[in-house]
C-alpha atoms as a PDB file:
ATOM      1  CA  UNK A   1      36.543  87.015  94.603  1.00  0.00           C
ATOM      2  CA  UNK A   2      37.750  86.019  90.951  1.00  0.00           C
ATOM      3  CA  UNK A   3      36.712  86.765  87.443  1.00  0.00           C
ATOM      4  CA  UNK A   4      33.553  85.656  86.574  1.00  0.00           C
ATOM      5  CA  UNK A   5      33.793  82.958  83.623  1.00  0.00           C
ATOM      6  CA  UNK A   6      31.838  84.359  80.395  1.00  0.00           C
ATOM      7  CA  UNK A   7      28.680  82.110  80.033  1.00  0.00           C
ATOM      8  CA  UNK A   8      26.597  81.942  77.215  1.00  0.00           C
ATOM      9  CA  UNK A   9      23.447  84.186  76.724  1.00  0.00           C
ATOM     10  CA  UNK A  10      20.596  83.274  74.668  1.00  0.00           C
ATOM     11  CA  UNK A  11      19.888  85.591  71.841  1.00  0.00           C
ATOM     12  CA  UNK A  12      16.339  85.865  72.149  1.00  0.00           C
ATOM     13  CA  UNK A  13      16.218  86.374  75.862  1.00  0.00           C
ATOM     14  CA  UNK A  14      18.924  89.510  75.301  1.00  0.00           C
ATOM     15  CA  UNK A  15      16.407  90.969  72.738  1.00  0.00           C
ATOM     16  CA  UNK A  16      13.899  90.649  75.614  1.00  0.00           C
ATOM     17  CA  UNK A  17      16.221  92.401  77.885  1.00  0.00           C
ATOM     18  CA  UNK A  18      17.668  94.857  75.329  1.00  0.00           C
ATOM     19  CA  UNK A  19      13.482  95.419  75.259  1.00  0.00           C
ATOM     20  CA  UNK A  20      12.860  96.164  78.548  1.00  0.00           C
ATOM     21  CA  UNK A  21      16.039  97.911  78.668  1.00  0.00           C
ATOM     22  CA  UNK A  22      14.696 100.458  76.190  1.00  0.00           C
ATOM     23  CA  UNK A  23      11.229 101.133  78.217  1.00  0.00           C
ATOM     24  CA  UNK A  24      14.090 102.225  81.147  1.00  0.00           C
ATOM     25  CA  UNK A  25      16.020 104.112  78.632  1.00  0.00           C
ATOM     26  CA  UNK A  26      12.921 105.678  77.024  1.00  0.00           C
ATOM     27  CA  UNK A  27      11.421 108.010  80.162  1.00  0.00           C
ATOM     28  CA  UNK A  28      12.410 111.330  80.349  1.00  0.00           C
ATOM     29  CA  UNK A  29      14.772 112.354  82.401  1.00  0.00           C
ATOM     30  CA  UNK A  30      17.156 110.669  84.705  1.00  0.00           C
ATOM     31  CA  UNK A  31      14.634 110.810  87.555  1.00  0.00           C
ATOM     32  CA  UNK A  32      12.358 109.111  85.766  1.00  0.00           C
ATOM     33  CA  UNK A  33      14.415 106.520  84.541  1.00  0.00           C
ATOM     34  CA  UNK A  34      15.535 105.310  87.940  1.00  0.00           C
ATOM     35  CA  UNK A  35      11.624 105.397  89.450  1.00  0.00           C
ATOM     36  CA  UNK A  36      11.291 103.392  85.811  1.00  0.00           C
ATOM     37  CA  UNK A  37      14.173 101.223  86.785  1.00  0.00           C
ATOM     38  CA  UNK A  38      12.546 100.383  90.026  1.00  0.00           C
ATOM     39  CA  UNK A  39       9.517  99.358  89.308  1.00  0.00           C
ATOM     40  CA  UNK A  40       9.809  97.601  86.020  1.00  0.00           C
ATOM     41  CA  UNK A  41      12.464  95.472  87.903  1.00  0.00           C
ATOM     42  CA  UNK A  42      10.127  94.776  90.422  1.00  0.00           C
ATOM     43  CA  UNK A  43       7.028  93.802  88.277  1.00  0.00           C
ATOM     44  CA  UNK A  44       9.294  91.958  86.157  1.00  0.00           C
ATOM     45  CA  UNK A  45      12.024  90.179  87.830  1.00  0.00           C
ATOM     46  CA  UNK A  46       9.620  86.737  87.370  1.00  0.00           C
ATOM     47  CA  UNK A  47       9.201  86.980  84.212  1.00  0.00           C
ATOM     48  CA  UNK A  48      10.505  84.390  81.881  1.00  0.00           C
ATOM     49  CA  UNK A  49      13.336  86.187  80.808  1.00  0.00           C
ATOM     50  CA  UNK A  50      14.776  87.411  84.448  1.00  0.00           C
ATOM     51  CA  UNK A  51      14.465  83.785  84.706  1.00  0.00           C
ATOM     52  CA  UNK A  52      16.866  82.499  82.145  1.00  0.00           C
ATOM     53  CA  UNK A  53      19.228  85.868  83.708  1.00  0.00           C
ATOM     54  CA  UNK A  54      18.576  83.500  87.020  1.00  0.00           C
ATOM     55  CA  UNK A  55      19.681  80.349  85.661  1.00  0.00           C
ATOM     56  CA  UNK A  56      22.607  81.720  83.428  1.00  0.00           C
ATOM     57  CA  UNK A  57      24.345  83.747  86.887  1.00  0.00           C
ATOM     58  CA  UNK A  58      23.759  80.287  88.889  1.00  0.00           C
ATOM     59  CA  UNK A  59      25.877  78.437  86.040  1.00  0.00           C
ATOM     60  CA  UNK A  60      28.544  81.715  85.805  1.00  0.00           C
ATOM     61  CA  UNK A  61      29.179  81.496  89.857  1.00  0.00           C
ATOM     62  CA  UNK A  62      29.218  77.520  89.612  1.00  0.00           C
ATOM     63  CA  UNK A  63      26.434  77.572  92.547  1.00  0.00           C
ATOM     64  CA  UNK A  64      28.538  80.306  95.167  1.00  0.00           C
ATOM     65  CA  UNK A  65      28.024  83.715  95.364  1.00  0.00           C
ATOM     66  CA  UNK A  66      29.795  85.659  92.963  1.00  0.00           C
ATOM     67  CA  UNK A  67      31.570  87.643  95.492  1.00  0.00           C
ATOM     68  CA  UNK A  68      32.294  86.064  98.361  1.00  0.00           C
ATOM     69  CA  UNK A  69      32.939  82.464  97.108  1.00  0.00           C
ATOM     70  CA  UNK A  70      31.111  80.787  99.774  1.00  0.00           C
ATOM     71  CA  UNK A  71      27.490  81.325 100.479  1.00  0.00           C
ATOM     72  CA  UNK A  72      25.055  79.853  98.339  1.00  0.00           C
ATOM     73  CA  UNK A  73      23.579  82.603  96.543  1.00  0.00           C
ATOM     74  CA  UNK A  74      20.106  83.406  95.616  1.00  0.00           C
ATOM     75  CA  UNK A  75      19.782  87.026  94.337  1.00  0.00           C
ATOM     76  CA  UNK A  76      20.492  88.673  91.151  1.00  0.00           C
ATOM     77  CA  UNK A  77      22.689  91.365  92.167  1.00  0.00           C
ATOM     78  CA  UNK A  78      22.815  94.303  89.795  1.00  0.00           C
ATOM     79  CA  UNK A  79      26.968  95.432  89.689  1.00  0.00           C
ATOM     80  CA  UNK A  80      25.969  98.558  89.144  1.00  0.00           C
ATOM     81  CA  UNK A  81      23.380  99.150  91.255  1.00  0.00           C
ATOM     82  CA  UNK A  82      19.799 100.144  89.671  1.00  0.00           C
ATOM     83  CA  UNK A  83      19.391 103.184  92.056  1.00  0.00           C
ATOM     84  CA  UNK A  84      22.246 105.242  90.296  1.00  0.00           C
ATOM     85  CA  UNK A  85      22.261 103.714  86.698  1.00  0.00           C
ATOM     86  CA  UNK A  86      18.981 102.826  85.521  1.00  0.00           C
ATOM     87  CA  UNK A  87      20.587 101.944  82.156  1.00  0.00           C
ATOM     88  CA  UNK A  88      22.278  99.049  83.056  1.00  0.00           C
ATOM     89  CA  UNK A  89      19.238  97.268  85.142  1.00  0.00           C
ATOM     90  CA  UNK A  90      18.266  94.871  82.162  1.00  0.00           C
ATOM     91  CA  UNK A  91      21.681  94.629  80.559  1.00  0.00           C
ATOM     92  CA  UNK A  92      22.849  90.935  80.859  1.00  0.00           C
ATOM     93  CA  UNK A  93      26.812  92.128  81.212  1.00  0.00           C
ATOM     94  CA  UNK A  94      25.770  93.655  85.034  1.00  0.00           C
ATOM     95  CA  UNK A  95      24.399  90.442  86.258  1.00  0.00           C
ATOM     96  CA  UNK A  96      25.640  87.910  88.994  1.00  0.00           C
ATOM     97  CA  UNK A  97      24.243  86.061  91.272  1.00  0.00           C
ATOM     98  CA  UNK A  98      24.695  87.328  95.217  1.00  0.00           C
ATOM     99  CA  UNK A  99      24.016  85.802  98.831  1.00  0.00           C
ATOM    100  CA  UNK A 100      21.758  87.882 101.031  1.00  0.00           C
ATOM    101  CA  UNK A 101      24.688  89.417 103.376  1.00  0.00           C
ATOM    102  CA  UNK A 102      26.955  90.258 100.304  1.00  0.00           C
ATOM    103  CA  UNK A 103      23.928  91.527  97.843  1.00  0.00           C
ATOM    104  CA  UNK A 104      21.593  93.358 101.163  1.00  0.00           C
ATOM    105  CA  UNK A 105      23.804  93.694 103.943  1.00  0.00           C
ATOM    106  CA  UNK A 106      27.489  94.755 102.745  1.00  0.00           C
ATOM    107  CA  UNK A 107      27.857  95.925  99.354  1.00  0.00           C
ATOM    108  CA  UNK A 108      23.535  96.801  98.895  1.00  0.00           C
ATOM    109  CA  UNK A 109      23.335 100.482  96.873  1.00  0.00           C
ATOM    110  CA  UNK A 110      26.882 101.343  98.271  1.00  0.00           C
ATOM    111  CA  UNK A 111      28.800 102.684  95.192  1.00  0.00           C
ATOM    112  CA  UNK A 112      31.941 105.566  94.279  1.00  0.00           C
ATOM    113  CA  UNK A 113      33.356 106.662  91.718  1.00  0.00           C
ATOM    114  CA  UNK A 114      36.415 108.687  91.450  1.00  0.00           C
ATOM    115  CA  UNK A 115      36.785 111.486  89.477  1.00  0.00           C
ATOM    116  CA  UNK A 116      39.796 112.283  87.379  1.00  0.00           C
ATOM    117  CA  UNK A 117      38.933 115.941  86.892  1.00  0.00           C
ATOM    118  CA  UNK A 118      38.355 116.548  90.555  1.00  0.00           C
ATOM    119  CA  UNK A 119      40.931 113.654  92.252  1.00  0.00           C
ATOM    120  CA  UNK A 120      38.366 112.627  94.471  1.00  0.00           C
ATOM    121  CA  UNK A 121      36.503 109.396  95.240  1.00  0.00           C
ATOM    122  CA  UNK A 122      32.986 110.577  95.187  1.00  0.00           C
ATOM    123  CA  UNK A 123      30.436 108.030  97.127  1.00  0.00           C
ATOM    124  CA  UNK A 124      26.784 108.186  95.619  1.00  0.00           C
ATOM    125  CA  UNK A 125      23.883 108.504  98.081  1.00  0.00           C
ATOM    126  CA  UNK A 126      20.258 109.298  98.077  1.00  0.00           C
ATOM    127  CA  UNK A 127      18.955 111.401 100.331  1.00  0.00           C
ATOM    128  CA  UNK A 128      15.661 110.948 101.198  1.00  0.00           C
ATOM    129  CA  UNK A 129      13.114 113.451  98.878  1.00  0.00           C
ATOM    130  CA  UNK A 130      16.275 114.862  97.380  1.00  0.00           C
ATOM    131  CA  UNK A 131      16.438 115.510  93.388  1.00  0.00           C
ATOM    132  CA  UNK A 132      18.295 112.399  92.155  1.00  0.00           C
ATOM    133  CA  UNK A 133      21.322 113.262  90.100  1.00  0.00           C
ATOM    134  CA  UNK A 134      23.178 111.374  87.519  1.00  0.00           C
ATOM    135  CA  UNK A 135      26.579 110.105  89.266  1.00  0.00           C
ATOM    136  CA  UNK A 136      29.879 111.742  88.339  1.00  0.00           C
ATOM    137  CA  UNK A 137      31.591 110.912  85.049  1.00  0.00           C
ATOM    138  CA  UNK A 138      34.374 108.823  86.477  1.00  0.00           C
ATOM    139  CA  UNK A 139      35.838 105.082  87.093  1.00  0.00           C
ATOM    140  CA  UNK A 140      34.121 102.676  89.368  1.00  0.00           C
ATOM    141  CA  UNK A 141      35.686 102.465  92.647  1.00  0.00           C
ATOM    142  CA  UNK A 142      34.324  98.614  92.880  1.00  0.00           C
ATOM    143  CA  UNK A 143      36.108  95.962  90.502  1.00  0.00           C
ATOM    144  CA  UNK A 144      33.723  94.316  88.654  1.00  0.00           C
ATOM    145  CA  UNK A 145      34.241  90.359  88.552  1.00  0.00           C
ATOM    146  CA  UNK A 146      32.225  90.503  85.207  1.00  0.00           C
ATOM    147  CA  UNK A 147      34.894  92.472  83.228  1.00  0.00           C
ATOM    148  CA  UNK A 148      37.968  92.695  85.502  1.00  0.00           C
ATOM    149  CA  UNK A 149      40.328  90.194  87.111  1.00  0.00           C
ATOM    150  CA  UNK A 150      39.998  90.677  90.877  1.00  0.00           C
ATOM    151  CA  UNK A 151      43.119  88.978  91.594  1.00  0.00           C
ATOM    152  CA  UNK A 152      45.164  91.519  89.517  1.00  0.00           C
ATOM    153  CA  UNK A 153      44.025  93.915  92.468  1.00  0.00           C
ATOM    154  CA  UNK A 154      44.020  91.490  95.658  1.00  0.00           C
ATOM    155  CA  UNK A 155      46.261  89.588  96.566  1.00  0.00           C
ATOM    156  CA  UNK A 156      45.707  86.259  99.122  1.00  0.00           C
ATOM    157  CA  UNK A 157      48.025  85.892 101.885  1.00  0.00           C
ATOM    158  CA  UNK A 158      48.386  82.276 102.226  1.00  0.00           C
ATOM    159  CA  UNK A 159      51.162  82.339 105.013  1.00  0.00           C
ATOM    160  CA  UNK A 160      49.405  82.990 107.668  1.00  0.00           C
ATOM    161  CA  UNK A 161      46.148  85.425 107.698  1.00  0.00           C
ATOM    162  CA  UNK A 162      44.088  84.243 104.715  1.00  0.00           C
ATOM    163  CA  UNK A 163      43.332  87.581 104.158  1.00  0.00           C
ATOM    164  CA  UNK A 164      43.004  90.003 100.622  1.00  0.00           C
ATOM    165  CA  UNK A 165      45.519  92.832 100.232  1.00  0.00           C
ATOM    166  CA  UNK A 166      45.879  95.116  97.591  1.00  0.00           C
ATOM    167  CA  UNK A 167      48.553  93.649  95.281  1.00  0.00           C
ATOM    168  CA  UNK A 168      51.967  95.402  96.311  1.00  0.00           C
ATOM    169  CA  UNK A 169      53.012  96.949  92.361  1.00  0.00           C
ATOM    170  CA  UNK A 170      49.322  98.810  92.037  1.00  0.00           C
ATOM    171  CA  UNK A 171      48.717 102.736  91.438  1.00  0.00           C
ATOM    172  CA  UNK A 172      47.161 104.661  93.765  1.00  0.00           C
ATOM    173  CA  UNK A 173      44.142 104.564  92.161  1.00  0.00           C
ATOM    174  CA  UNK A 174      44.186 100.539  91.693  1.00  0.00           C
ATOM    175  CA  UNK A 175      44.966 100.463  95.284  1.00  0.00           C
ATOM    176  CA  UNK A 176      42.056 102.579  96.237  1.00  0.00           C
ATOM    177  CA  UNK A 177      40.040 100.284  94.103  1.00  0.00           C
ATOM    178  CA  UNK A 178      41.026  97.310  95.655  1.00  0.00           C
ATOM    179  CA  UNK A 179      41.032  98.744  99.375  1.00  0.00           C
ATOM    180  CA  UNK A 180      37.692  99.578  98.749  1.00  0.00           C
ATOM    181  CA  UNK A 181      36.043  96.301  97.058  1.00  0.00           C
ATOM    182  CA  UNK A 182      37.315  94.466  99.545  1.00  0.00           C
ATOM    183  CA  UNK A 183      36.083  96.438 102.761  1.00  0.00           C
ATOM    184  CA  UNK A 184      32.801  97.022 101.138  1.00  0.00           C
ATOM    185  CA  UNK A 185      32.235  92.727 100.517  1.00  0.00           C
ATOM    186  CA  UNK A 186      33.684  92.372 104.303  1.00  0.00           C
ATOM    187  CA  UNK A 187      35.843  89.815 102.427  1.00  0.00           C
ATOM    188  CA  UNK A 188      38.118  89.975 105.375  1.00  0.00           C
ATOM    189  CA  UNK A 189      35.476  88.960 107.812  1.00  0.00           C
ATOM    190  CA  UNK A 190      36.685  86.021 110.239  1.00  0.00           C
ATOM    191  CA  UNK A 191      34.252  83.387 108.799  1.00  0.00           C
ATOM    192  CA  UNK A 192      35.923  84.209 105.033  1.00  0.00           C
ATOM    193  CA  UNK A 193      39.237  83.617 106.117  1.00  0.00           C
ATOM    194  CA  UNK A 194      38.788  80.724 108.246  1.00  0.00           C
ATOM    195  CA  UNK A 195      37.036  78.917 105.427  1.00  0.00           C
ATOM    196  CA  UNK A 196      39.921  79.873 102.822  1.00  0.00           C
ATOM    197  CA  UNK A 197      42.653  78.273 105.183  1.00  0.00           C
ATOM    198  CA  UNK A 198      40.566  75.004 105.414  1.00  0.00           C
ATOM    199  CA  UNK A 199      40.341  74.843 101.677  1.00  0.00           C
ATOM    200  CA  UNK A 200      44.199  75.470 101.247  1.00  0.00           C
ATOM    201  CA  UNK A 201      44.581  72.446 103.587  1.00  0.00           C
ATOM    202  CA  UNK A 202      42.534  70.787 101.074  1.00  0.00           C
ATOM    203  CA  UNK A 203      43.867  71.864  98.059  1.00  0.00           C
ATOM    204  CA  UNK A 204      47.210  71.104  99.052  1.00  0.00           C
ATOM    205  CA  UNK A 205      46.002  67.503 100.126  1.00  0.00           C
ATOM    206  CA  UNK A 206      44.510  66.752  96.826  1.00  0.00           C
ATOM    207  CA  UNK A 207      47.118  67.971  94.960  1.00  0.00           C
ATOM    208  CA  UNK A 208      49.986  65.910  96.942  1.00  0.00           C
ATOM    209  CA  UNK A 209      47.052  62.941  96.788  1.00  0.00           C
ATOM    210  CA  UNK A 210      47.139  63.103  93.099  1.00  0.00           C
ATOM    211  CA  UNK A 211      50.721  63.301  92.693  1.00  0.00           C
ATOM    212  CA  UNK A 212      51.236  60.113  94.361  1.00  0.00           C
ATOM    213  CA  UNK A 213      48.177  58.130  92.774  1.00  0.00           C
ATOM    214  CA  UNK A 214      49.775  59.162  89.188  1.00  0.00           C
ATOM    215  CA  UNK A 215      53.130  58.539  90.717  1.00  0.00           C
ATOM    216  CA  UNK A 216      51.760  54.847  91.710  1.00  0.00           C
ATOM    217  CA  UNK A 217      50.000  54.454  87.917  1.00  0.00           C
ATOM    218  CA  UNK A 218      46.585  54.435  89.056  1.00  0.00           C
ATOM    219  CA  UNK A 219      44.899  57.037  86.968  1.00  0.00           C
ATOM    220  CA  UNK A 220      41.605  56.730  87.788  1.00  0.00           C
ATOM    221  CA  UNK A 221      42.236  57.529  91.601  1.00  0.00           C
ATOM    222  CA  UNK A 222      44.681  60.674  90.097  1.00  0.00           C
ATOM    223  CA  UNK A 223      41.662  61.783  87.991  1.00  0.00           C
ATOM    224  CA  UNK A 224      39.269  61.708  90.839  1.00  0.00           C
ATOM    225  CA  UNK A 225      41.896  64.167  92.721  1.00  0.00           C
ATOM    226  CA  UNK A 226      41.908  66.664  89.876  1.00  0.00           C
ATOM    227  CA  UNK A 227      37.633  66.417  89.395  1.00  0.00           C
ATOM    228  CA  UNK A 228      37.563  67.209  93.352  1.00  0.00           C
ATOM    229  CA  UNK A 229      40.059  70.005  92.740  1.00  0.00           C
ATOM    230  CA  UNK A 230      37.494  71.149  90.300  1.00  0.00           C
ATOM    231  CA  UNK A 231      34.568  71.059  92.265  1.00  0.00           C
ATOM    232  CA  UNK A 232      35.786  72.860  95.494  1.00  0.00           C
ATOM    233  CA  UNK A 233      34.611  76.198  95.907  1.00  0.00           C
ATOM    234  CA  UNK A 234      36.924  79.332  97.062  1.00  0.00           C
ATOM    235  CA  UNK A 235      38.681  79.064  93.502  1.00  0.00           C
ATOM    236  CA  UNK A 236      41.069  82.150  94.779  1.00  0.00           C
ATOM    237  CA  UNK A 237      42.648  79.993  97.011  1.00  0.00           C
ATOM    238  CA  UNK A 238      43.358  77.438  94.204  1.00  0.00           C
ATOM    239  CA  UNK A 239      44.408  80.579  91.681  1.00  0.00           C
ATOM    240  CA  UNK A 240      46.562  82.206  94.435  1.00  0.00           C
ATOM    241  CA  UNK A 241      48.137  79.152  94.986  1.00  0.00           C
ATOM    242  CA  UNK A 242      49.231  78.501  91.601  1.00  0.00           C
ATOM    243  CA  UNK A 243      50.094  82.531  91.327  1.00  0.00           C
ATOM    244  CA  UNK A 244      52.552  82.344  94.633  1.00  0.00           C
ATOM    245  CA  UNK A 245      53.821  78.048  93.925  1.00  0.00           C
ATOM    246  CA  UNK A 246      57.498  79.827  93.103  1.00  0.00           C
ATOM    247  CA  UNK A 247      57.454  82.219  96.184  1.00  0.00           C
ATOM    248  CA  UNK A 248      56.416  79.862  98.397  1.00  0.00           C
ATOM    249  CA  UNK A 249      58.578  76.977  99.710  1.00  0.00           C
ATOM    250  CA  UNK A 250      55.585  74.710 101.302  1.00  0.00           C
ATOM    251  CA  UNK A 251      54.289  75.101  97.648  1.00  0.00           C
ATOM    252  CA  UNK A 252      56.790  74.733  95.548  1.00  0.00           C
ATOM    253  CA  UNK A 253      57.608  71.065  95.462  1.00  0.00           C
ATOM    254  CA  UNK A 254      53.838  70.078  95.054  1.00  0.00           C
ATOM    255  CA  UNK A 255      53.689  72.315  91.968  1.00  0.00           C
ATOM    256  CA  UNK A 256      57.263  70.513  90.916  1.00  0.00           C
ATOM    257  CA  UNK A 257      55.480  67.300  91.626  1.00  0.00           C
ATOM    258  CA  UNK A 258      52.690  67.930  89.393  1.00  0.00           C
ATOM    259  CA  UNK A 259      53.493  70.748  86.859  1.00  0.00           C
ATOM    260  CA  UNK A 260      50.367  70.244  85.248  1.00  0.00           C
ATOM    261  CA  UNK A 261      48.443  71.357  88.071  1.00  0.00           C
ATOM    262  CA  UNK A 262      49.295  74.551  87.198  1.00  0.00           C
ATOM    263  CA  UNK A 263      47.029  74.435  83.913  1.00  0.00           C
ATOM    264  CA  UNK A 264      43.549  73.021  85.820  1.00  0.00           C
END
């Protein structure tokens, strides 16, 4: 999980938005906002302007879902899910684009928020023919790629399990926040991790590959290394690698080898 690269939005597709956006905000009550939210979503999510949202998230998450890193997605996943804030389901800002297991299966309308004036982490749920309430005033459990750096709360452990951990100097809170992203995404799963050690093997062999090829004056082969470097997906491992190249002695000399590595 990394932060999301800001892409462009055209202007007259965020006055459309910013117009459906105020038929949401426009019904009275909260209640009625969210059974607003709902169905103007669903009558509307082919319209012309969800699809420019659709092709703008695909270019943001470079064709991988926007949490994981791996699957190919193919749902616009509201951040902040629609079912508790019905004013941010046509705001461009709480868009990215999702695979099935991370958008329906793991993360889905799962949401908390903890509240300062209570200390508590409060999970939001509907119950079924309950009143629906407005969520606590509080900060979002669940980092939010869009705004926030995910790596400045997780941490890749490249020695050995391939796994995210909170980062060791975070507050309680921050380590709450991070404990709790990653266990809702499952970004621990087996599959996740085994994919992330296969792409450090690759990372690492591209980087020596180039080092040699600019070493050896062909530049052309050397620029091919750095375009594939590009191109692979799980860009945490790449990030963490650069992060941890001084900590780490299998990293350290590739990094010496090509410095500028550290800038791609």
């Amino acid at each position: 999980m990394i932060r999301l690269p800001d892409t462009s939005f055209p202007d007259h597709a965020r006055v459309l938005l910013d117009g459906l956006q105020a038929e949401v905000d426009g019904a009275e009550g909260y209640e009625a906002q969210v059974a607003k939210a709902h169905s103007m979503w669903h009558l509307k999510k082919d319209n012309p302007t969800i699809r420019v949202v659709r092709e703008r998230v695909a270019v943001m998450c470079s064709g991988r879902c926007g949490y994981c890193e791996d699957s190919i997605p193919d749902e616009i996943e509201h951040i902040r899910p629609k079912e508790f804030f019905p004013e941010n389901v046509f705001v461009w800002e709480n868009y990215l684009y999702a695979c099935g297991p991370c958008n329906g299966t793991y993360k889905n309308v799962a949401y908390a928020v903890w509240v300062d004036t209570s200390q508590e982490a409060v999970e939001l749920r509907r119950e079924r023919n309950q009143p629906k309430q407005r969520p606590p005033t509080g900060t979002d459990l669940f980092i939010n790629p869009r705004t926030e750096d995910p790596s400045a709360f997780l941490e890749l452990d490249l020695q050995g399990t391939f796994k995210f951990e909170p980062r060791r100097e975070l507050s309680d809170l921050g380590r709450l926040r991070a404990t709790y992203t990653s266990d809702l995404l499952k970004l621990n799963r087996d599959l996740l991790t085994s994919i992330r050690r296969a792409r450090f093997v690759a990372y690492c062999s591209m980087l020596e590959t180039y080092a040699a090829r600019r070493q050896e004056g062909r530049d052309a082969d050397a620029q091919r290394c750095v375009d594939a470097i590009r191109r692979t997906d799980h860009k945490s491992v790449w990030l963490e690698m650069k992060r941890q190249h001084q900590e780490l002695r299998f990293l350290t000399p590739l990094f010496a080898a090509a410095p500028e590595a550290l800038q791609w």
